[in-house]
Protein backbone atom coordinates (compact mmCIF):
# COMPACT_ATOMS: atom_id res chain seq x y z
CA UNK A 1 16.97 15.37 -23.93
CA UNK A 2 15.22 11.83 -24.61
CA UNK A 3 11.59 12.18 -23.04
CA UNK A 4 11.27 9.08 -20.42
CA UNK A 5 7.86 7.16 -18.84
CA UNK A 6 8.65 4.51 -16.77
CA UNK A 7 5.06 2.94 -16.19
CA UNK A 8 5.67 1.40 -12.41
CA UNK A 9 6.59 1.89 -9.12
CA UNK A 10 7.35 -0.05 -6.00
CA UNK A 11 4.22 -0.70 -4.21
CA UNK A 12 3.29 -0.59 -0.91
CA UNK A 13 0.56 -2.70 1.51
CA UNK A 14 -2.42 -0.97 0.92
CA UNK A 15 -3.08 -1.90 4.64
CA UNK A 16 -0.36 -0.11 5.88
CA UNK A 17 -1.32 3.20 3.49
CA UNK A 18 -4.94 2.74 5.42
CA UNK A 19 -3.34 3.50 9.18
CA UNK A 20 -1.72 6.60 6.98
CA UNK A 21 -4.61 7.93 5.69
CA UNK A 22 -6.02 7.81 10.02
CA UNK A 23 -2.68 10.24 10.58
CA UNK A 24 -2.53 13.58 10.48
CA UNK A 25 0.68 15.03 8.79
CA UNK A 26 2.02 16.84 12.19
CA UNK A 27 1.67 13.26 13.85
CA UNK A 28 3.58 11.50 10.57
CA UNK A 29 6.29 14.09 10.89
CA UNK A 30 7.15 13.71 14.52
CA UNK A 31 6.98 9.99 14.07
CA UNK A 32 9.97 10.17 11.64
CA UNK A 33 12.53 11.81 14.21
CA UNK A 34 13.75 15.31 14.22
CA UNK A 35 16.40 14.09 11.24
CA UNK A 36 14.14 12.10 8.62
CA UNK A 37 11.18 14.19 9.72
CA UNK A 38 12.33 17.39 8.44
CA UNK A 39 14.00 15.42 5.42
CA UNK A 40 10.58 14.72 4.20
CA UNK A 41 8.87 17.52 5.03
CA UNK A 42 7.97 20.05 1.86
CA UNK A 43 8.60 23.83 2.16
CA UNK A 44 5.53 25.80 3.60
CA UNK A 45 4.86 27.74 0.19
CA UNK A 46 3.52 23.91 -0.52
CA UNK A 47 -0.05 24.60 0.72
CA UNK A 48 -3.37 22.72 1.05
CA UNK A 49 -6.03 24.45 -2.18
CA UNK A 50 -8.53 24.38 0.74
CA UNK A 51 -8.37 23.28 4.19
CA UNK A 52 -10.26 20.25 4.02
CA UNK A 53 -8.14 18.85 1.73
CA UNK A 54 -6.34 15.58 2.16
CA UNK A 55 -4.14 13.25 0.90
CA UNK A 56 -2.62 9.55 1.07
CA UNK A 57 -1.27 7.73 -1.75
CA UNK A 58 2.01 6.71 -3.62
CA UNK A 59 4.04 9.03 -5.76
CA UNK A 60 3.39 9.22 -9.44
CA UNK A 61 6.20 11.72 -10.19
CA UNK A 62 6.53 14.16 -13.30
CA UNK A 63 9.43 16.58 -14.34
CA UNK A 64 7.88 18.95 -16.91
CA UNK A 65 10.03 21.69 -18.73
CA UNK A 66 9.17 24.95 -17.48
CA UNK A 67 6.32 26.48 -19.59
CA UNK A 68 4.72 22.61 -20.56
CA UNK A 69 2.50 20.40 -18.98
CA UNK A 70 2.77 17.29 -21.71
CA UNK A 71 4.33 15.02 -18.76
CA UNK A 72 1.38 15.52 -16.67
CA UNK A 73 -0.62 13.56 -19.27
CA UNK A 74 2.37 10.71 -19.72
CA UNK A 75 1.77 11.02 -15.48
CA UNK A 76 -2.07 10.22 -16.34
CA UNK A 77 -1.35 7.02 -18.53
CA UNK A 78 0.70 5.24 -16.20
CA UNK A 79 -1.50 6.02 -12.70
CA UNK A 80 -3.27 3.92 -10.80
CA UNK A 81 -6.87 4.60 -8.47
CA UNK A 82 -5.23 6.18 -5.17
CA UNK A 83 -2.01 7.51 -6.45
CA UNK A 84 -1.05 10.99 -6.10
CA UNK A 85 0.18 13.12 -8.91
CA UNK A 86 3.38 14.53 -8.04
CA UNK A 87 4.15 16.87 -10.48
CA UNK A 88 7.51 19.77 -10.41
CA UNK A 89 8.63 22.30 -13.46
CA UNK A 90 11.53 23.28 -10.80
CA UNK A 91 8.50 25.54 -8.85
CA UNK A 92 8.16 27.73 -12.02
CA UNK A 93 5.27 30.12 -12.52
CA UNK A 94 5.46 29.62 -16.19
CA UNK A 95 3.07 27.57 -17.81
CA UNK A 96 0.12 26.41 -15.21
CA UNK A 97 1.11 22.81 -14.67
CA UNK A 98 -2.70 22.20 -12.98
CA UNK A 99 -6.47 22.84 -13.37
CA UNK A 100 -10.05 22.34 -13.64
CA UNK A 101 -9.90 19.47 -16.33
CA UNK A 102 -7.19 17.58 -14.72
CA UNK A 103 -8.83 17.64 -11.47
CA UNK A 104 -12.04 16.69 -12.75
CA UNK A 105 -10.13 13.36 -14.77
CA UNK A 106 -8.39 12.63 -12.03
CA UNK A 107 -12.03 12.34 -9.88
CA UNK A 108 -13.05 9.94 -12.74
CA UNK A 109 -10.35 8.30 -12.26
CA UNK A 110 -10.24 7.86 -8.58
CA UNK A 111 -6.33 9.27 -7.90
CA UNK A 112 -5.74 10.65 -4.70
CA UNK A 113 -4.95 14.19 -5.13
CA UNK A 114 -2.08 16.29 -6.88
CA UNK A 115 1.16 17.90 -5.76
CA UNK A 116 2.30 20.42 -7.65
CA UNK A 117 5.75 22.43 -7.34
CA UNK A 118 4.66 25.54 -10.15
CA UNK A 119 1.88 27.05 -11.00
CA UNK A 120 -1.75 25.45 -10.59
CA UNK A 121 -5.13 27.77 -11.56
CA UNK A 122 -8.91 27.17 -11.30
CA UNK A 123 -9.16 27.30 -8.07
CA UNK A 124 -12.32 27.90 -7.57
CA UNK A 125 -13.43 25.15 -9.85
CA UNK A 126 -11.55 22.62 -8.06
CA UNK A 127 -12.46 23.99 -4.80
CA UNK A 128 -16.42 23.31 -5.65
CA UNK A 129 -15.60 19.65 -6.97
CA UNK A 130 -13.13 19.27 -3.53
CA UNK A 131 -10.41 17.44 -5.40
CA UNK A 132 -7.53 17.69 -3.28
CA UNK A 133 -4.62 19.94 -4.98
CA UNK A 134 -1.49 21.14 -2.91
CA UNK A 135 0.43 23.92 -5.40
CA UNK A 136 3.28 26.31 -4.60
CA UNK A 137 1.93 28.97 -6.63
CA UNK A 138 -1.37 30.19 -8.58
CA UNK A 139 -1.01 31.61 -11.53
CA UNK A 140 -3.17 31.65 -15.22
CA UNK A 141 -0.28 31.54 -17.59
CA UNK A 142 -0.88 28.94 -19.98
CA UNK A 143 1.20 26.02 -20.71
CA UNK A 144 2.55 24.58 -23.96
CA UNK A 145 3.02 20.77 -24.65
CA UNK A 146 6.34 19.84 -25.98
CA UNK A 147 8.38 18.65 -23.75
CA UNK A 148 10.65 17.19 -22.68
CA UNK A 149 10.32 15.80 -19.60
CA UNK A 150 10.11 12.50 -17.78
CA UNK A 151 7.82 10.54 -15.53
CA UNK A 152 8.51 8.30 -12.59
CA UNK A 153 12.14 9.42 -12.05
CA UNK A 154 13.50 10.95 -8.51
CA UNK A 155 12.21 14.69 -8.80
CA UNK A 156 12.57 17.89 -6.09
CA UNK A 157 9.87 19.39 -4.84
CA UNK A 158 9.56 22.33 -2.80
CA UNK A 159 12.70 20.77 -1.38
CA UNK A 160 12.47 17.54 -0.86
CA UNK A 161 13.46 14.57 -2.93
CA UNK A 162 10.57 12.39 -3.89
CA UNK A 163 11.24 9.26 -5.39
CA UNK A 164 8.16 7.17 -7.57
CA UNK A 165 6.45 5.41 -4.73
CA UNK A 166 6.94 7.49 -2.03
CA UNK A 167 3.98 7.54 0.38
CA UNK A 168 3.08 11.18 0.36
CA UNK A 169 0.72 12.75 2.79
CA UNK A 170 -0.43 16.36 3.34
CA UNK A 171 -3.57 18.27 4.90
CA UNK A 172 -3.48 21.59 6.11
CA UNK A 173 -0.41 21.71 7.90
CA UNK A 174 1.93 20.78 4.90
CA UNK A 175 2.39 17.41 2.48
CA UNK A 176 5.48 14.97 3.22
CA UNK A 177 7.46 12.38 1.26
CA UNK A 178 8.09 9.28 2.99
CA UNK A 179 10.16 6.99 1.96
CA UNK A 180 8.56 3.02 1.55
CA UNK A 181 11.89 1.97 4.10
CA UNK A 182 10.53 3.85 6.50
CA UNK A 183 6.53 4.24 6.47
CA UNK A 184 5.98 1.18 8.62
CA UNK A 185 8.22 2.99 11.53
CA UNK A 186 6.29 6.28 11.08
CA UNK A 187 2.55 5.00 11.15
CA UNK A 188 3.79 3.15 14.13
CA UNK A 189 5.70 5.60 16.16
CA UNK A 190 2.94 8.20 14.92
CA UNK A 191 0.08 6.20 15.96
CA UNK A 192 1.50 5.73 19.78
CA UNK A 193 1.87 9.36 19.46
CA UNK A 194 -2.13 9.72 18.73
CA UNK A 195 -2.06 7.23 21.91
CA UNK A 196 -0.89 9.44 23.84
CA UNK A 197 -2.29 12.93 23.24
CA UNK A 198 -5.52 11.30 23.79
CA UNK A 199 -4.39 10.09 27.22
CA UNK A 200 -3.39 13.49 28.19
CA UNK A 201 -7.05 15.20 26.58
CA UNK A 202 -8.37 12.48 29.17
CA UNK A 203 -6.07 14.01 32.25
CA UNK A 204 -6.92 17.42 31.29
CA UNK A 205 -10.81 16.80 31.13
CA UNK A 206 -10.57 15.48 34.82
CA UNK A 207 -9.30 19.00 35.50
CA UNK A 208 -5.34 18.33 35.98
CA UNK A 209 -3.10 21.17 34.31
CA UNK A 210 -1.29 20.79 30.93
CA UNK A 211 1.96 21.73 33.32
CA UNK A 212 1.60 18.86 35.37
CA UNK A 213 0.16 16.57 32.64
CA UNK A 214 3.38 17.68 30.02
CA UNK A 215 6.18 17.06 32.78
CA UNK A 216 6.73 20.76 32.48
CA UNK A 217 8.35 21.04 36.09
CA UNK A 218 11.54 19.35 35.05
CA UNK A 219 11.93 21.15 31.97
CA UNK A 220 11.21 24.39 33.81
CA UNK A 221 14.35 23.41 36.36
CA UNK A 222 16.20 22.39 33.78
CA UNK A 223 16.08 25.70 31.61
CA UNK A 224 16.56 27.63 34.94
CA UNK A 225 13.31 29.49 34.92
CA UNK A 226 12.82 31.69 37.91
CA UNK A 227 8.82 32.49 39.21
CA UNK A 228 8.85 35.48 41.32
CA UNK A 229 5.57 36.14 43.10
CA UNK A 230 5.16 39.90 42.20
CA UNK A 231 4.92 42.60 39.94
CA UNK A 232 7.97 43.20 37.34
CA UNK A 233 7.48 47.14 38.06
CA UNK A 234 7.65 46.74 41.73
CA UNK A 235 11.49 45.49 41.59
CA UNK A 236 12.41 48.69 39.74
């Protein structure tokens, strides 16, 4: 297999990743539809190093042989301040693909964070210097650099497709990969969601009921839900 770096990817408004970076992921996803959302939605096994963590930034993507982590440094060379580090061996625990001195590089360099389907370690290192790091697994084993591998080619991760440029986005709830074609619609239909929840936090500080404030009364007639005014054992 011929190695392969290709050294740019479509770029977004940097605007537009700003309103993003305001979003929380849960927000993003149901601004995407039921269909698209869960498209670009990672597995749960994809978790947030610490909770704080956050990310916003276009995809930098590396396929690295299971066992070797020399794409990761091909990923380095061609990476601009904000990107995120999107980096898969196939979610192998072979062969850390992550740790303390990549982190602290990528801090030098101002990237955005790292996503990483395999192995990541150091965690408490990385914790202390809050570099955010989203990993599928944690594991020591050490990795070789050989190759092959490639950089800035479609890759899968935790099982979704992530193509170089992808805006992805994660916190504590999970990290997705949206596609540029559709960002705009998401930030949009996310941010009128944000709209909205803080209309009904309003309603519910004036004392009105989350059933009356979420429509629940329709839904309840609708799913046929019966309220009985006693006790469950008294009907026995």
């Amino acid at each position: 297999m011929q190695s392969v770096v290709y050294t740019r990817i479509p770029r977004l408004d940097p605007a537009l990743i700003a309103r993003a970076s305001r979003i929380n992921v849960a927000d993003l996803h149901e601004g995407l539809g039921p269909v698209v959302g869960r498209q670009c939605l990672m597995q749960p096994q994809m978790r947030a190093l610490f909770p704080a963590a956050r990310i916003c930034g276009q995809a930098i993507t590396s396929f690295n042989f299971p066992g070797d982590n020399l794409m990761l440094h091909a990923a380095f060379r061609v990476a601009a301040p904000g990107d995120i580090l999107v980096l898969t061996n196939g979610g192998s625990p072979q062969g850390a693909l992550w740790g303390e001195i990549a982190s602290y590089y990528s801090r030098i360099r101002q990237l955005g964070g790292a996503v990483i389907d395999g192995a990541m370690r150091d965690t408490l290192q990385i914790t202390e210097m809050a570099f955010p790091v989203f990993a599928s697994c944690v594991s020591v084993s050490y990795p070789g650099k050989r190759g092959p591998g490639a950089v800035n080619v479609p890759v899968v991760v935790s099982g979704v497709t992530v193509n170089p440029g992808d805006l992805i986005v994660g916190d504590a709830d999970g990290v997705m990969a949206i596609p540029p074609a559709q960002v705009e619609a998401a930030v949009r239909d996310a941010e009128a969601r944000v709209a909205k929840e803080a209309e009904i936090k309003r309603r519910l500080d004036e004392g009105q009921t989350l059933y009356d404030v979420a429509g629940m009364k329709s839904l309840f007639e609708a799913a046929g839900i019966v309220e009985i005014d006693a006790v469950w054992s008294d009907r026995t």
